[in-house]
PDB file of N, CA and C in Angstrom:
ATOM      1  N   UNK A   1     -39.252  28.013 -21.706  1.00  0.00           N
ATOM      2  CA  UNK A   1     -37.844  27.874 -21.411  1.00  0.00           C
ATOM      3  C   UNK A   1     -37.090  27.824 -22.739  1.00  0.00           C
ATOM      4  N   UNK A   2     -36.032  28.807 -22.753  1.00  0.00           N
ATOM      5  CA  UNK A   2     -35.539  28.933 -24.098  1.00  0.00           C
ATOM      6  C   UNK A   2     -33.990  27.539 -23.963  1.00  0.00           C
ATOM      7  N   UNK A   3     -33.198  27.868 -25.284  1.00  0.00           N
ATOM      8  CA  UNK A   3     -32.043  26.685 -25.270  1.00  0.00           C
ATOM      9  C   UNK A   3     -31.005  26.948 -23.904  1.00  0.00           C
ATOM     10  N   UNK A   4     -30.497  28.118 -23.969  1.00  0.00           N
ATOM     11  CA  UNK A   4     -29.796  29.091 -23.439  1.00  0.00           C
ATOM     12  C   UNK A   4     -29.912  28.659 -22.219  1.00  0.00           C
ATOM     13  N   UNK A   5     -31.710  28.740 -21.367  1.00  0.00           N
ATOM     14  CA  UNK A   5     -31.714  28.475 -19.809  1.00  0.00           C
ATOM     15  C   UNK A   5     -31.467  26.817 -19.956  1.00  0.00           C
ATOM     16  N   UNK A   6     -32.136  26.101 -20.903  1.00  0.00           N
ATOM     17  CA  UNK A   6     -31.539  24.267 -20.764  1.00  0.00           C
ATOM     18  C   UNK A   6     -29.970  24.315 -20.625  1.00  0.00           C
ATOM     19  N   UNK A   7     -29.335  24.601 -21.448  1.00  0.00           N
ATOM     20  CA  UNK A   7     -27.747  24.795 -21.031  1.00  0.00           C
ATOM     21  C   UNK A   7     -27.750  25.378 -20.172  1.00  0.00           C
ATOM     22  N   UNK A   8     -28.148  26.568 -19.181  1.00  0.00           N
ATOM     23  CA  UNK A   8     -27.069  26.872 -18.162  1.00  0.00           C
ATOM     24  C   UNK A   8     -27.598  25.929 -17.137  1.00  0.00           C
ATOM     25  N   UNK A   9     -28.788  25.182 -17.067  1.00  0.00           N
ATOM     26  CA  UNK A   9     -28.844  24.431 -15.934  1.00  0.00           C
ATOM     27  C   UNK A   9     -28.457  22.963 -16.183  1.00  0.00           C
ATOM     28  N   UNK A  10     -27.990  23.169 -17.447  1.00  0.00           N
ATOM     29  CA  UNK A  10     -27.180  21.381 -17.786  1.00  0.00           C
ATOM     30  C   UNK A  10     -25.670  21.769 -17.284  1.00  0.00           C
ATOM     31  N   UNK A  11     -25.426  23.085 -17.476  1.00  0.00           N
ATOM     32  CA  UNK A  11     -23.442  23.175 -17.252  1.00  0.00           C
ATOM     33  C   UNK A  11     -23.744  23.676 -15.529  1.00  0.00           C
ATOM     34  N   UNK A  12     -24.761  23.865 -15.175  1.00  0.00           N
ATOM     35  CA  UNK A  12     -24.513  24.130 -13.339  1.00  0.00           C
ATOM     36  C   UNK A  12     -24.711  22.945 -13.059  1.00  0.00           C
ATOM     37  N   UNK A  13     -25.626  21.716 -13.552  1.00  0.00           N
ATOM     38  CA  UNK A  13     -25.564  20.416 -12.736  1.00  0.00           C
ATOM     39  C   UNK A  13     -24.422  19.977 -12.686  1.00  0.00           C
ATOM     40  N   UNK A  14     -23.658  19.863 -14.060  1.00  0.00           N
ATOM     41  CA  UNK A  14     -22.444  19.145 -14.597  1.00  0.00           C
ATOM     42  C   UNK A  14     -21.498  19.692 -13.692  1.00  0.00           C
ATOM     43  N   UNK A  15     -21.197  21.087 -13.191  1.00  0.00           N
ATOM     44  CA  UNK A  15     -20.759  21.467 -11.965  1.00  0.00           C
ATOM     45  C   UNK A  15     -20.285  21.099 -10.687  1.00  0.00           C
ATOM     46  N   UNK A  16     -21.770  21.366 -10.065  1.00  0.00           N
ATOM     47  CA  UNK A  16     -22.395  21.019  -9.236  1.00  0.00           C
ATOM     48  C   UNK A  16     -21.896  19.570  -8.897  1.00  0.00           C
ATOM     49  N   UNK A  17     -21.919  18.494  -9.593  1.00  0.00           N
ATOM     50  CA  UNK A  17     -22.018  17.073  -9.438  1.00  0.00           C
ATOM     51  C   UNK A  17     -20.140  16.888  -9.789  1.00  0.00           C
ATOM     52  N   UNK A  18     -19.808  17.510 -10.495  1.00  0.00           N
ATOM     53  CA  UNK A  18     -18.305  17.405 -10.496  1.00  0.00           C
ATOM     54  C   UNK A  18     -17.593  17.705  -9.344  1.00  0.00           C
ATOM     55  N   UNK A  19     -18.233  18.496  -8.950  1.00  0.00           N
ATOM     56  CA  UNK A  19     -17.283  19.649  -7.391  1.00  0.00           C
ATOM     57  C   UNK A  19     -18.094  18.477  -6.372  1.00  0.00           C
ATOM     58  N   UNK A  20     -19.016  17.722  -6.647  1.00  0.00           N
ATOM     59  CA  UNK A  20     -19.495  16.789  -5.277  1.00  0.00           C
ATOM     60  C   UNK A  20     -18.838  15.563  -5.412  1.00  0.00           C
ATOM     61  N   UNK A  21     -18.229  15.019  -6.961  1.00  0.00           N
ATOM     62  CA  UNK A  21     -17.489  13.979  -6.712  1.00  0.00           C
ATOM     63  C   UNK A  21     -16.577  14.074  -6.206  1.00  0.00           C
ATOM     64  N   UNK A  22     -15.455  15.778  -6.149  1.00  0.00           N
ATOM     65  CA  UNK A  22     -14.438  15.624  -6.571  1.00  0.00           C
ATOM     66  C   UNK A  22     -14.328  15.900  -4.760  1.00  0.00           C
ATOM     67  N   UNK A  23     -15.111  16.197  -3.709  1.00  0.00           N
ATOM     68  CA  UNK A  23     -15.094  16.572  -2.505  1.00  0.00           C
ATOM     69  C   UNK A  23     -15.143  15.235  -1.919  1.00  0.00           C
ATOM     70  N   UNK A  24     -16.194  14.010  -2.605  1.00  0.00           N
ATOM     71  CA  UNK A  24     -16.528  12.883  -2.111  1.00  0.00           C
ATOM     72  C   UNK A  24     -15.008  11.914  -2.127  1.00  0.00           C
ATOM     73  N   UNK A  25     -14.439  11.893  -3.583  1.00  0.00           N
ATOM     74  CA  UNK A  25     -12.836  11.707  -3.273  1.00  0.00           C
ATOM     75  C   UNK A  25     -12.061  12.097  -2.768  1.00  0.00           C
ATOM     76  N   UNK A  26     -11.766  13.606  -2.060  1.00  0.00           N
ATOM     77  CA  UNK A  26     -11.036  13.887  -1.539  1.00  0.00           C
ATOM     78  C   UNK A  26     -11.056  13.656  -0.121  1.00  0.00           C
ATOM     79  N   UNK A  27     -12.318  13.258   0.755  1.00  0.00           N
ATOM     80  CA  UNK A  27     -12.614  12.880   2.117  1.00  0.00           C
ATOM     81  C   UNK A  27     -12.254  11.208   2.171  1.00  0.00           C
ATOM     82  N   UNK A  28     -12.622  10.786   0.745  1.00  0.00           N
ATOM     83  CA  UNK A  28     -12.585   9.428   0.641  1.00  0.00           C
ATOM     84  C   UNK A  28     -10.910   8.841   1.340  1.00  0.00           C
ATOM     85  N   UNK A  29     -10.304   9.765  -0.127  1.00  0.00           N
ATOM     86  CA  UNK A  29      -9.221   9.241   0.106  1.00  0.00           C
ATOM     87  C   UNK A  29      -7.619   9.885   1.543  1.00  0.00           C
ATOM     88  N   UNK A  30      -8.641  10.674   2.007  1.00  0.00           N
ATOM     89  CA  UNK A  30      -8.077  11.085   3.607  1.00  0.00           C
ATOM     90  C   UNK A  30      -8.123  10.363   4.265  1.00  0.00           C
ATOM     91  N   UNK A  31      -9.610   9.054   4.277  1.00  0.00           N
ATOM     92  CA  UNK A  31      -9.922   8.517   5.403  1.00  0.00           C
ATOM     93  C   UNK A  31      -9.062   6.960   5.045  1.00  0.00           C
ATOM     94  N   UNK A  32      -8.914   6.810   3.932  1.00  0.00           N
ATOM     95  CA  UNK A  32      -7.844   5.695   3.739  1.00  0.00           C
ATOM     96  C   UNK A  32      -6.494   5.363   4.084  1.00  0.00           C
ATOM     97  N   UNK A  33      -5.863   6.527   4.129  1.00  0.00           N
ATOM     98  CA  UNK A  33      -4.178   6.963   4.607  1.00  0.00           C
ATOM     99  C   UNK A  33      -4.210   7.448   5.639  1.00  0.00           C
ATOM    100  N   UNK A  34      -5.422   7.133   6.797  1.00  0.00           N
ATOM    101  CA  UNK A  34      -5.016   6.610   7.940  1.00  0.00           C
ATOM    102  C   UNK A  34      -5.229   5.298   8.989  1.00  0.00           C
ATOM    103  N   UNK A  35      -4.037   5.024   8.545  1.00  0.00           N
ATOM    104  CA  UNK A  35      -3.967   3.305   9.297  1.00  0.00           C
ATOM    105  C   UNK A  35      -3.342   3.150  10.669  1.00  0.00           C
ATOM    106  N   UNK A  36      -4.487   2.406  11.703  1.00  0.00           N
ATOM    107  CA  UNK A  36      -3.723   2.714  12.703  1.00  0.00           C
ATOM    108  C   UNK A  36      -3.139   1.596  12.794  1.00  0.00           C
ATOM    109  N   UNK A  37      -2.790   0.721  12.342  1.00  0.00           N
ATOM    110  CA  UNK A  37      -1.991  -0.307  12.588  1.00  0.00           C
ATOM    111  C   UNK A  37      -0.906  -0.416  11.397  1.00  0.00           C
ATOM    112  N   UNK A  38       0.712   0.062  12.103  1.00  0.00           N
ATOM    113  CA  UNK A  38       1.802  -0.435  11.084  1.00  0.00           C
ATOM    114  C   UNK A  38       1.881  -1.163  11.004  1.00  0.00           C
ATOM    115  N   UNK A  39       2.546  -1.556   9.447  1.00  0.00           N
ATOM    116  CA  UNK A  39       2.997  -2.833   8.709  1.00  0.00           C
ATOM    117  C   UNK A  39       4.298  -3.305   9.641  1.00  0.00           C
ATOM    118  N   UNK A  40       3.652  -4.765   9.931  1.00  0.00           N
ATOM    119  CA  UNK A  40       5.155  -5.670  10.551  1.00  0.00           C
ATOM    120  C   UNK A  40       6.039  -5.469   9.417  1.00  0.00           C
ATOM    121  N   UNK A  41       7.356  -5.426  10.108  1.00  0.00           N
ATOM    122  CA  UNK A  41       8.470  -5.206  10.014  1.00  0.00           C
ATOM    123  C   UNK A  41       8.933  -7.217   9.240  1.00  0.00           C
ATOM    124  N   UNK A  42       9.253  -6.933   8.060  1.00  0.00           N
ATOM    125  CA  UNK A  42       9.624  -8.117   7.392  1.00  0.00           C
ATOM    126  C   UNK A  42      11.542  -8.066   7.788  1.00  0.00           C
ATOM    127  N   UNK A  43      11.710  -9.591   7.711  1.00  0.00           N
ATOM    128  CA  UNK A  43      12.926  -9.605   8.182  1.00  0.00           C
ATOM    129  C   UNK A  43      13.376 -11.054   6.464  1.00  0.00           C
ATOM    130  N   UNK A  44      14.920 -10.331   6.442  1.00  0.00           N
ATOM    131  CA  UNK A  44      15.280 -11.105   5.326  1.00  0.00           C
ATOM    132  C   UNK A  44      16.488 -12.330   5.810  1.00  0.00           C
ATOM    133  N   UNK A  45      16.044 -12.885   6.809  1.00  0.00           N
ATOM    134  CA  UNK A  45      16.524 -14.270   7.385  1.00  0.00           C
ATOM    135  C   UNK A  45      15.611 -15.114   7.654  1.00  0.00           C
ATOM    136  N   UNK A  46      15.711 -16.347   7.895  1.00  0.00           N
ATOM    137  CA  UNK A  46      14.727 -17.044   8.634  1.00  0.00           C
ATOM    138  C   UNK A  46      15.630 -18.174   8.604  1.00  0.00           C
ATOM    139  N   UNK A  47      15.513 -18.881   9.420  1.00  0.00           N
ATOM    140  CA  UNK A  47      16.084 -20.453   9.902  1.00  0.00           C
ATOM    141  C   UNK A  47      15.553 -21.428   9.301  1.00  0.00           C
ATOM    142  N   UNK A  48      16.152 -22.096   8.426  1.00  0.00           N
ATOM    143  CA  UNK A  48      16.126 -23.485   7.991  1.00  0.00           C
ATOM    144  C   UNK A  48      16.159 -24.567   8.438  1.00  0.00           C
ATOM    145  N   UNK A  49      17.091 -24.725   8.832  1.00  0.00           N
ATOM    146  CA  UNK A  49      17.510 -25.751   9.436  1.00  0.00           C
ATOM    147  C   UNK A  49      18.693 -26.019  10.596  1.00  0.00           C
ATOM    148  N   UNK A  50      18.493 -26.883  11.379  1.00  0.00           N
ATOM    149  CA  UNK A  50      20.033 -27.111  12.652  1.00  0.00           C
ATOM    150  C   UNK A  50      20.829 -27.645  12.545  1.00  0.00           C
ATOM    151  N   UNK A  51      21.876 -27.554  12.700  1.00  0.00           N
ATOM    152  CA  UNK A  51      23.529 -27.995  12.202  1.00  0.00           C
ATOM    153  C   UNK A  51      24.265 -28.004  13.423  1.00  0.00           C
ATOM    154  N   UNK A  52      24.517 -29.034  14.406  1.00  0.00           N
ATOM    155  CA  UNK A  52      25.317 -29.534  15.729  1.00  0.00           C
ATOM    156  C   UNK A  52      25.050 -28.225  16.836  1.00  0.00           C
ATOM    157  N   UNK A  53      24.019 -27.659  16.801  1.00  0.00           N
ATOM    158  CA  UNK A  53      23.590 -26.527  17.586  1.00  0.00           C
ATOM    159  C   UNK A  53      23.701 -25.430  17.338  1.00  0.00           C
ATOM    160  N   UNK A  54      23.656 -25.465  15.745  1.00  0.00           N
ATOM    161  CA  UNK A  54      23.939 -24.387  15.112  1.00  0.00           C
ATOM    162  C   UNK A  54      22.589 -23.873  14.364  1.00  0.00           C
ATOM    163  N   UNK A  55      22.555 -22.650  13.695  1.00  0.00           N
ATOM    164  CA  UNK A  55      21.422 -22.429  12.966  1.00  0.00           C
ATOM    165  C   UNK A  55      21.675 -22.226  11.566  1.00  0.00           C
ATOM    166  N   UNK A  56      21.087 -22.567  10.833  1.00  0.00           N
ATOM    167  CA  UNK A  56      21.526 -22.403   9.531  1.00  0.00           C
ATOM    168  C   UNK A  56      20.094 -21.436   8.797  1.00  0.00           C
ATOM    169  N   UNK A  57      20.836 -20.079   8.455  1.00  0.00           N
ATOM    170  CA  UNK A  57      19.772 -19.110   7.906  1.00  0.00           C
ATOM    171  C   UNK A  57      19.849 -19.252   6.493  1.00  0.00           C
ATOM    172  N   UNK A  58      18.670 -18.251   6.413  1.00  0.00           N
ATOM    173  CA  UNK A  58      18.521 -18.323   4.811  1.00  0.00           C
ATOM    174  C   UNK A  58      18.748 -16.551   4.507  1.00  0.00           C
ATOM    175  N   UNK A  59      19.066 -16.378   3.884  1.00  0.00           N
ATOM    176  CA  UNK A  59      18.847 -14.925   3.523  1.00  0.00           C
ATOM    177  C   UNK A  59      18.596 -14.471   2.239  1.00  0.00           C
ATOM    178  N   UNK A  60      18.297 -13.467   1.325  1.00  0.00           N
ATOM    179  CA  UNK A  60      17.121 -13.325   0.090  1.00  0.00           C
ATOM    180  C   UNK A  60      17.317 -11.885   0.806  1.00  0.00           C
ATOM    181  N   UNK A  61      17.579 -11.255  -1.042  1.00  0.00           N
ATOM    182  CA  UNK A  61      17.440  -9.834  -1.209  1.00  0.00           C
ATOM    183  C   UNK A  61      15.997 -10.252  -1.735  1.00  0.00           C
ATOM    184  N   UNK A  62      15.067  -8.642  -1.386  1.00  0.00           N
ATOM    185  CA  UNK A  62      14.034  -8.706  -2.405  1.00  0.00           C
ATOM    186  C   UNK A  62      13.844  -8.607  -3.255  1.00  0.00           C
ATOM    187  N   UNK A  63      14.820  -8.142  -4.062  1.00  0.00           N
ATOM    188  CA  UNK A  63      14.768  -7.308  -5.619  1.00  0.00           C
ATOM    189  C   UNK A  63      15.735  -8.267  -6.232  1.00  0.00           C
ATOM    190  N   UNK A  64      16.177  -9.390  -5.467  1.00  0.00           N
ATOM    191  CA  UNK A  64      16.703 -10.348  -6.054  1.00  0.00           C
ATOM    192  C   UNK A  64      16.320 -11.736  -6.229  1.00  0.00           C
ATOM    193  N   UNK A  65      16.573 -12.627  -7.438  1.00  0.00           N
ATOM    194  CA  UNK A  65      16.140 -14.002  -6.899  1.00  0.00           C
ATOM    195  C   UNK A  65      17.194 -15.205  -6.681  1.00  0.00           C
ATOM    196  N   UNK A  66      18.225 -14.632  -5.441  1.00  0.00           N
ATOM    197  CA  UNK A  66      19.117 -15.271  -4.930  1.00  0.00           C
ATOM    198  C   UNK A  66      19.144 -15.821  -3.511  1.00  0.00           C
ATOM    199  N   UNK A  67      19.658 -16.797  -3.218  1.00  0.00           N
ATOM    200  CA  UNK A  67      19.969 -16.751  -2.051  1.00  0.00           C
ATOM    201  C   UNK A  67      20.899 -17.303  -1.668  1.00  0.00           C
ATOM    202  N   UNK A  68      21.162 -16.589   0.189  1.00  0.00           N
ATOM    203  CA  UNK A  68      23.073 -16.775   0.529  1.00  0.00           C
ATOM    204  C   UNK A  68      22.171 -17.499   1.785  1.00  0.00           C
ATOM    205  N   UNK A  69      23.399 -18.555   2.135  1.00  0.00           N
ATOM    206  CA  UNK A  69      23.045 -19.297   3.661  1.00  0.00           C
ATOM    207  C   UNK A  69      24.568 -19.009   4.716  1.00  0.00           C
ATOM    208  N   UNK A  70      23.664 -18.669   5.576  1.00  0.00           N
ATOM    209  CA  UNK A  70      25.056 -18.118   6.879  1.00  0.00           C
ATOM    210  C   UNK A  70      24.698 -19.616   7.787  1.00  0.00           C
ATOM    211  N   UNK A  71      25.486 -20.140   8.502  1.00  0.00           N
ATOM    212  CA  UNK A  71      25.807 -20.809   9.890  1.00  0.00           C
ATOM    213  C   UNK A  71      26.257 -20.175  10.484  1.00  0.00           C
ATOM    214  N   UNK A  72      25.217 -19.868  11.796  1.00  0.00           N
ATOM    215  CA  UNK A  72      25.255 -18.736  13.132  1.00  0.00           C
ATOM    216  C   UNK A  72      24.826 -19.651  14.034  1.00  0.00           C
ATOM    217  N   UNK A  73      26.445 -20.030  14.632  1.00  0.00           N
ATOM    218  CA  UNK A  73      26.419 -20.214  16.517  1.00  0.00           C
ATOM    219  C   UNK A  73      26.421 -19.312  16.913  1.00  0.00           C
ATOM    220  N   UNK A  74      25.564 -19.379  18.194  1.00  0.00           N
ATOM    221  CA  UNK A  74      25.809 -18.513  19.306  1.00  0.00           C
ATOM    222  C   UNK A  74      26.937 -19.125  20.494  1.00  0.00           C
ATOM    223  N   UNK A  75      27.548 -18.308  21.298  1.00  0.00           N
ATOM    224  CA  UNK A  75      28.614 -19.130  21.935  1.00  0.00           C
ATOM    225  C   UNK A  75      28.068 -18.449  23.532  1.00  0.00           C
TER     226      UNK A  75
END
């Protein structure tokens, strides 16, 4: 076996094994991006506390670190 045949069967493995990773990631990552269960739905209120039959929310941007409070009767 001369140099020539060691290289071409070192650059067909190297190939070979590249094109099998690169198939093994691509099934991989098909079977990941499908989820059958959606993400709950986040809500940017929640109730604190009660005020004479009232509700007192909280509210919060996400991209912020503020927060505003509403008092919501219902009538």
């Amino acid at each position: 076996m001369t140099n020539s045949d060691y290289y071409r069967a070192l650059v067909l493995g190297a190939v070979c094994g590249m094109a099998f990773l690169s198939l093994f990631y691509m099934v991989n990552v098909a079977l990941d991006t499908k989820d059958p269960a959606p993400p709950k739905p986040q809500s940017n209120f929640e109730v604190v506390d009660k005020y004479k039959g009232c509700d007192l929310l909280q509210w919060t941007n996400s991209q912020l670190a503020e927060y505003k409070y509403v008092l919501y009767c219902p009538k």
